[in-house]
Each structure stands twice: as structure tokens, then as C-alpha cells.
Protein backbone atom coordinates (compact mmCIF):
# COMPACT_ATOMS: atom_id res chain seq x y z
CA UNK A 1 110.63 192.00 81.11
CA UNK A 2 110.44 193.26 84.83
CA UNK A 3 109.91 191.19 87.52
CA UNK A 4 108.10 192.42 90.57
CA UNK A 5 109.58 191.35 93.86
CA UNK A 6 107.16 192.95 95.89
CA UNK A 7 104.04 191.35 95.23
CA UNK A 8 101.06 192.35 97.05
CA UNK A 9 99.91 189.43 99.57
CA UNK A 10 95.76 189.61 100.25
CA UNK A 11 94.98 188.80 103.59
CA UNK A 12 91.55 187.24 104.57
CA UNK A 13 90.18 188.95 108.01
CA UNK A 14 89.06 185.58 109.25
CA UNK A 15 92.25 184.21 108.79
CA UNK A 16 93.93 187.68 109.62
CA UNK A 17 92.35 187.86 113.05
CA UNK A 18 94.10 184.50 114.53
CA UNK A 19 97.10 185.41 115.81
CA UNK A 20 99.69 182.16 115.42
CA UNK A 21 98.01 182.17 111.82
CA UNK A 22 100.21 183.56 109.17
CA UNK A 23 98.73 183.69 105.39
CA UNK A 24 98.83 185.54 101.65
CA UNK A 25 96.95 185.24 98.36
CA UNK A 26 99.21 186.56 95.75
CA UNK A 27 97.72 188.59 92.81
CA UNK A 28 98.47 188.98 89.37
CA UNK A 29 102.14 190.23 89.02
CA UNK A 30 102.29 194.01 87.29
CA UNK A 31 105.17 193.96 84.49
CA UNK A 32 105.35 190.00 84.30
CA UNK A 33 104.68 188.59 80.53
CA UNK A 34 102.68 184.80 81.57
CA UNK A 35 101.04 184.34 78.37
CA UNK A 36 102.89 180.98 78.16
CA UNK A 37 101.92 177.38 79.00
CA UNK A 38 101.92 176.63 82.77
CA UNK A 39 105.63 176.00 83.52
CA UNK A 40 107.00 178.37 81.76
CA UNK A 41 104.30 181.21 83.77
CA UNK A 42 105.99 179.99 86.69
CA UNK A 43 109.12 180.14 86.07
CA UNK A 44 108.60 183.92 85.50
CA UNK A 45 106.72 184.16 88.31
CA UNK A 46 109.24 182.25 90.70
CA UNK A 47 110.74 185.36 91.56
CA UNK A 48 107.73 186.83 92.50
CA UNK A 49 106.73 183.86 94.46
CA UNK A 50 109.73 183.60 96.71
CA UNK A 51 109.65 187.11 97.93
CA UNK A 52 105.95 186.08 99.41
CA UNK A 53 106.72 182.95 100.58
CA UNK A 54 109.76 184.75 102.89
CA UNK A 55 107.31 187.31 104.13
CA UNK A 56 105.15 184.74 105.09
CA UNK A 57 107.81 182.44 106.43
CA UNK A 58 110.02 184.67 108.21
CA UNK A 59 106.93 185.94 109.87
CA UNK A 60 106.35 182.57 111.03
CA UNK A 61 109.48 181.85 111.77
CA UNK A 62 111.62 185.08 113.24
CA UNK A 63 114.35 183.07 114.81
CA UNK A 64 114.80 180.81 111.60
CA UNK A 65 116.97 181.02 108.67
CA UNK A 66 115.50 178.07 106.96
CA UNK A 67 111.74 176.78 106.83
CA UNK A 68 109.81 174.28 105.17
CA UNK A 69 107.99 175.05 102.26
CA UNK A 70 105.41 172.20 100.88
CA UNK A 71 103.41 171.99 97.85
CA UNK A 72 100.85 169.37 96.30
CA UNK A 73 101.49 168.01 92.29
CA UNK A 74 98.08 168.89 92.19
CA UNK A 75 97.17 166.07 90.13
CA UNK A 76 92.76 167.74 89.96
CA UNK A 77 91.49 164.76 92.72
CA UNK A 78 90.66 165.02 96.28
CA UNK A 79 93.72 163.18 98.25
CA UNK A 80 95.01 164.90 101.13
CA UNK A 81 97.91 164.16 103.09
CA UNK A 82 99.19 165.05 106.59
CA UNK A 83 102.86 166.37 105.87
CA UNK A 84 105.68 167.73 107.95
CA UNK A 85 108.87 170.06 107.29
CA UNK A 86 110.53 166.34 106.43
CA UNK A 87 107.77 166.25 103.43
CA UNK A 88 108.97 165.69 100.12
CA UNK A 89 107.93 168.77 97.68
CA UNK A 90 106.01 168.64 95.41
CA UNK A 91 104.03 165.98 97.40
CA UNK A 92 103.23 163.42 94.39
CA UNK A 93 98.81 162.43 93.51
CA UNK A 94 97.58 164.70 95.69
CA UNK A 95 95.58 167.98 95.97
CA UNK A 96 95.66 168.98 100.11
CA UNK A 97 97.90 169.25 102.74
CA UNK A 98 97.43 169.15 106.40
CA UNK A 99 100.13 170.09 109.09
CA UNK A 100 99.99 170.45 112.86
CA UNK A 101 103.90 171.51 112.63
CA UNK A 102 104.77 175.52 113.19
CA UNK A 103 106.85 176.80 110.87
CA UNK A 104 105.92 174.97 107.64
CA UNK A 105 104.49 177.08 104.76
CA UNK A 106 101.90 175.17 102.56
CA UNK A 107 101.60 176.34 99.14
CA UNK A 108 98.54 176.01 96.58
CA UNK A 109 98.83 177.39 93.14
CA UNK A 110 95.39 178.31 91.60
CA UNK A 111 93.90 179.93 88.29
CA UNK A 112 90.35 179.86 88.59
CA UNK A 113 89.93 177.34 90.78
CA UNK A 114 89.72 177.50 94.38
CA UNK A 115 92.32 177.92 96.80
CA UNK A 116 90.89 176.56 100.53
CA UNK A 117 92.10 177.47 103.83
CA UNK A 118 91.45 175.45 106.83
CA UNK A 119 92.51 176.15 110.15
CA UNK A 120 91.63 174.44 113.45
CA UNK A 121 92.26 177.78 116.17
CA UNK A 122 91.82 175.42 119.44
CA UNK A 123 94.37 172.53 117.92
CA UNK A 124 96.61 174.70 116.32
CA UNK A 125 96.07 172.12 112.65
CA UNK A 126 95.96 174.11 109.44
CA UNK A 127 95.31 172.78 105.93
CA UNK A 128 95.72 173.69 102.03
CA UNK A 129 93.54 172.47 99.16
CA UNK A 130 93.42 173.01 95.62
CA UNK A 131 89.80 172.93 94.83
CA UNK A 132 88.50 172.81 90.78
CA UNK A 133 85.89 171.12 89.55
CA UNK A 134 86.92 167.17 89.86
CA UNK A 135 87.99 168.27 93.03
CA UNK A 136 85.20 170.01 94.28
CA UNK A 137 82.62 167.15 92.67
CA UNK A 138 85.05 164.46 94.45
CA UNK A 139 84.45 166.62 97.54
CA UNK A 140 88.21 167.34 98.10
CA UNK A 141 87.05 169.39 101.45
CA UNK A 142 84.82 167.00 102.96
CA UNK A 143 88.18 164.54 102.56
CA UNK A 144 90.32 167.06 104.49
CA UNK A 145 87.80 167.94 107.64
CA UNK A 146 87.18 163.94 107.87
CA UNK A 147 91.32 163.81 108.36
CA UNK A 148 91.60 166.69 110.05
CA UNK A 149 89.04 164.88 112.54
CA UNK A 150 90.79 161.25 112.55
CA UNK A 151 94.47 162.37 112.83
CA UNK A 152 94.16 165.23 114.76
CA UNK A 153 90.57 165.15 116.65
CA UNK A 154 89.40 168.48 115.02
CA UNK A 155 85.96 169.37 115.21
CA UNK A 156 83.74 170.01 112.48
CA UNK A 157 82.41 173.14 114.86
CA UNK A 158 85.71 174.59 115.61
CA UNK A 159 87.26 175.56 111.63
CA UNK A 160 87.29 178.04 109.95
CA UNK A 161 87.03 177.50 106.03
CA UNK A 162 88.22 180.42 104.05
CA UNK A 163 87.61 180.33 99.86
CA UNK A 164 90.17 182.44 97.77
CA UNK A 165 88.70 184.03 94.74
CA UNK A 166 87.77 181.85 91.89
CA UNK A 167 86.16 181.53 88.77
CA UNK A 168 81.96 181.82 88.67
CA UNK A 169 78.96 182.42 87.02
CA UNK A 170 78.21 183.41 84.10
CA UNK A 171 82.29 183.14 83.72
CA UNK A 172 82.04 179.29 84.54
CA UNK A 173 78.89 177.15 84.34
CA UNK A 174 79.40 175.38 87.80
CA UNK A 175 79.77 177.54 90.55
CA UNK A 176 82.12 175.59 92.71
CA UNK A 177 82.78 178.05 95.45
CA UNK A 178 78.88 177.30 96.25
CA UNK A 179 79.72 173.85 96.02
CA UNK A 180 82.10 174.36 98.39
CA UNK A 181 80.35 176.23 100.95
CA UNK A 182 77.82 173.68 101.04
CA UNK A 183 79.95 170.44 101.67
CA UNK A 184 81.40 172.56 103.88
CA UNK A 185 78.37 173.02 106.04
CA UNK A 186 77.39 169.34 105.54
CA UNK A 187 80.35 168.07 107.37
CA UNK A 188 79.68 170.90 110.26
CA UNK A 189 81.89 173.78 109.46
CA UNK A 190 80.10 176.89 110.81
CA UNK A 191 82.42 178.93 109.86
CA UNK A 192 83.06 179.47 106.14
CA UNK A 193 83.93 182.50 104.57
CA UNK A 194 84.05 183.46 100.46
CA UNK A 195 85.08 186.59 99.38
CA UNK A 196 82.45 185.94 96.00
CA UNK A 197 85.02 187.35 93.97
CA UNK A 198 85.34 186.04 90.49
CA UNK A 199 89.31 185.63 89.06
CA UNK A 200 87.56 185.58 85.46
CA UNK A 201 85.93 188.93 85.99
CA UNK A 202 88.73 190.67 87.75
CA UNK A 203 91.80 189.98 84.99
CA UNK A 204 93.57 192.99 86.43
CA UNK A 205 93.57 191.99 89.59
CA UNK A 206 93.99 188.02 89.07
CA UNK A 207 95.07 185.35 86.87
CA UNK A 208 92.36 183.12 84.84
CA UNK A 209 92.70 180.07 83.16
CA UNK A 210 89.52 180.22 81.46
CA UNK A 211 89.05 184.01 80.02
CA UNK A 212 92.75 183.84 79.08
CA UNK A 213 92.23 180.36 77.45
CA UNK A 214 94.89 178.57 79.49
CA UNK A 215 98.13 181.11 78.67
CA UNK A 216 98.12 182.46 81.88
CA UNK A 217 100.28 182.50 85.38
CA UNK A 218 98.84 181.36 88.89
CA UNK A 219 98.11 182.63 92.23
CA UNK A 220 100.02 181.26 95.22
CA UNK A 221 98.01 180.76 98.60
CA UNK A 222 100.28 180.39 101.68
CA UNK A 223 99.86 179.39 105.26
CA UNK A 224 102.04 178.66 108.04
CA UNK A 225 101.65 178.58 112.15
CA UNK A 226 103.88 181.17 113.76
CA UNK A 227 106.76 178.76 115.88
């Protein structure tokens, strides 16, 4: 078994065109066997996954040797939590992060569902969320821009929402990236962007819990604020 360490990152031109934003949206790995249950996927995958989390994080952080990466146990429910490089990791119950701190990486790790960037360009406040179906139907992302709001005083108006690819019709009976879109509107986020690519329908290019029947790797969305 080969192991890439090169993985290719996909960047998001909203999120590309903000310049103390840095971000990726790994792919499916060439050469990497993940027909296994979840941990063992990303175990394989680890290597994989460190080599983008340093491009992301030593572009954030030139001057740094050591950054903080933080992840969510991603426990399919809508709590979000404000974190900081001093952030335990996985952060236990809960499915979003929010950080106003340069320099730490926030990592989601998605198979279908949706991975959700939100960034705040005037406050300098990004967030993370793992989106699936509870989540979405517990409105996950109306959560996050109502804490964005109370603990930082982000606007509605002023984020930008990016979707990552994710499962859809006729792959999926719900279409939760429409789902998302919407709430996101509701709570006054102009700006939303989907890609309306489906993981299911693009094996070769993604990772899908669903059409490979849960023996499958994941996807790993990053963000950090340059320091």
C-alpha cells in the first residue's frame, strides 16, 4: 500500500479571495486502500492528512514551528463551541468550532455530509461545522451564526458561508446542502456559496459513505487565519 503525501487541497474562490484566510478540502487519496471501518480509514489516511494540515498551517503561520490544530468528536448534533490553540482535541459532544485566534487550524472530517465554512472578513472570526442530516435538521448553522453574533458581534450580513461537496439527490433522499443554504439565508447570510457537487456521484474524486456502504475514508476541511 502507498501512501500519498501530497494530497491535492481544493480551494473555494470565496474563501480563496480573503487574504488572512487560509483553507483546503482534501480529496480522495490515489493508492490508499480505506475500505475499512472508520478508524482504521484514518489511520491510513493520517499520513495523508498531516501533509495538508502543514501546508495549511505553515501558511498561516510562517514564523511558527508549532500550531494548533482542533477537531470536533463529531458526535451528528448541532453544538458549537468557541475554542482556542489551549483547546483540548478532539473537542468532546460537539459538531462546530469557532475561533477568533490566528494561527489555529480547525479540522472537519466529512463523507457525504457537509463540511461548512464560516468566516467573518471585517472581525477576523472563522468557524468549522460538520453538517449531516441530524445536524442539518437540528440546524447546526443557524447555532454557529447565533454564536458567532453573541461572542463575537458578527453580523448575519457580513459572512460568508461556503458548503464543501456532499452527498444529494437522487444519491440521498434529503438534500441537505439546500437545507443548508436556506437556514443560512434565514438567519441573514447573503453570502453563501455551494459548489452542488455530489461526493456520491464523484467516487473518483471523493469519499462516500453511502455509495460505498460505510467502508470508506473521509475528507478533511481546514481553516486557519494567517498570524
Amino acid at each position: 500500500m502507498t501512501t500519498a503525501l501530497e494530497p491535492s487541497l481544493e480551494q473555494f474562490p470565496a474563501l480563496s479571495q480573503i487574504r488572512f484566510l487560509r483553507h483546503g478540502f482534501t480529496g480522495r487519496i490515489p493508492g490508499v486502500d480505506t475500505a475499512v471501518e472508520r478508524e482504521e480509514a484514518i489511520r491510513r489516511l493520517e499520513p495523508a492528512y498531516n501533509r495538508a494540515r502543514a501546508l495549511v498551517s505553515s501558511s498561516a503561520n510562517p514564523d511558527s514551528r508549532e500550531t494548533a490544530f482542533i477537531t470536533a468528536e463529531q458526535v451528528h448534533g448541532a453544538a458549537v463551541a468557541v475554542v482556542n490553540s489551549r483547546a483540548g482535541t478532539p473537542l468532546p459532544g460537539v459538531d462546530g468550532l469557532i475561533t477568533e485566534e490566528a494561527g489555529v487550524t480547525l479540522g472537519i472530517y466529512v463523507a457525504d455530509c457537509c463540511a461548512i465554512f464560516l468566516v467573518d472578513p471585517r472581525r477576523k472570526v472563522i468557524g468549522l461545522l460538520h453538517s449531516g442530516r441530524k445536524g442539518t435538521e437540528q440546524g447546526i448553522v443557524t447555532r454557529a451564526i447565533g454564536l458567532m453574533h453573541t461572542e463575537f458581534g458578527c453580523e448575519p450580513g457580513d459572512l460568508i458561508a461556503q458548503l464543501s461537496p456532499c452527498v444529494r439527490p437522487p444519491h440521498y433522499e434529503v438534500d441537505i446542502a439546500a437545507e443548508i443554504t436556506r437556514q443560512c439565508r434565514d438567519a441573514g447570510v447573503r453570502d453563501v456559496h455551494d459548489p452542488g457537487t455530489c461526493t456520491a456521484a464523484h467516487r473518483d474524486r471523493y469519499y462516500s459513505y453511502r455509495a460505498e456502504r460505510g467502508k470508506t475514508g473521509r475528507m478533511l476541511a481546514l481553516i486557519a487565519m494567517a498570524r
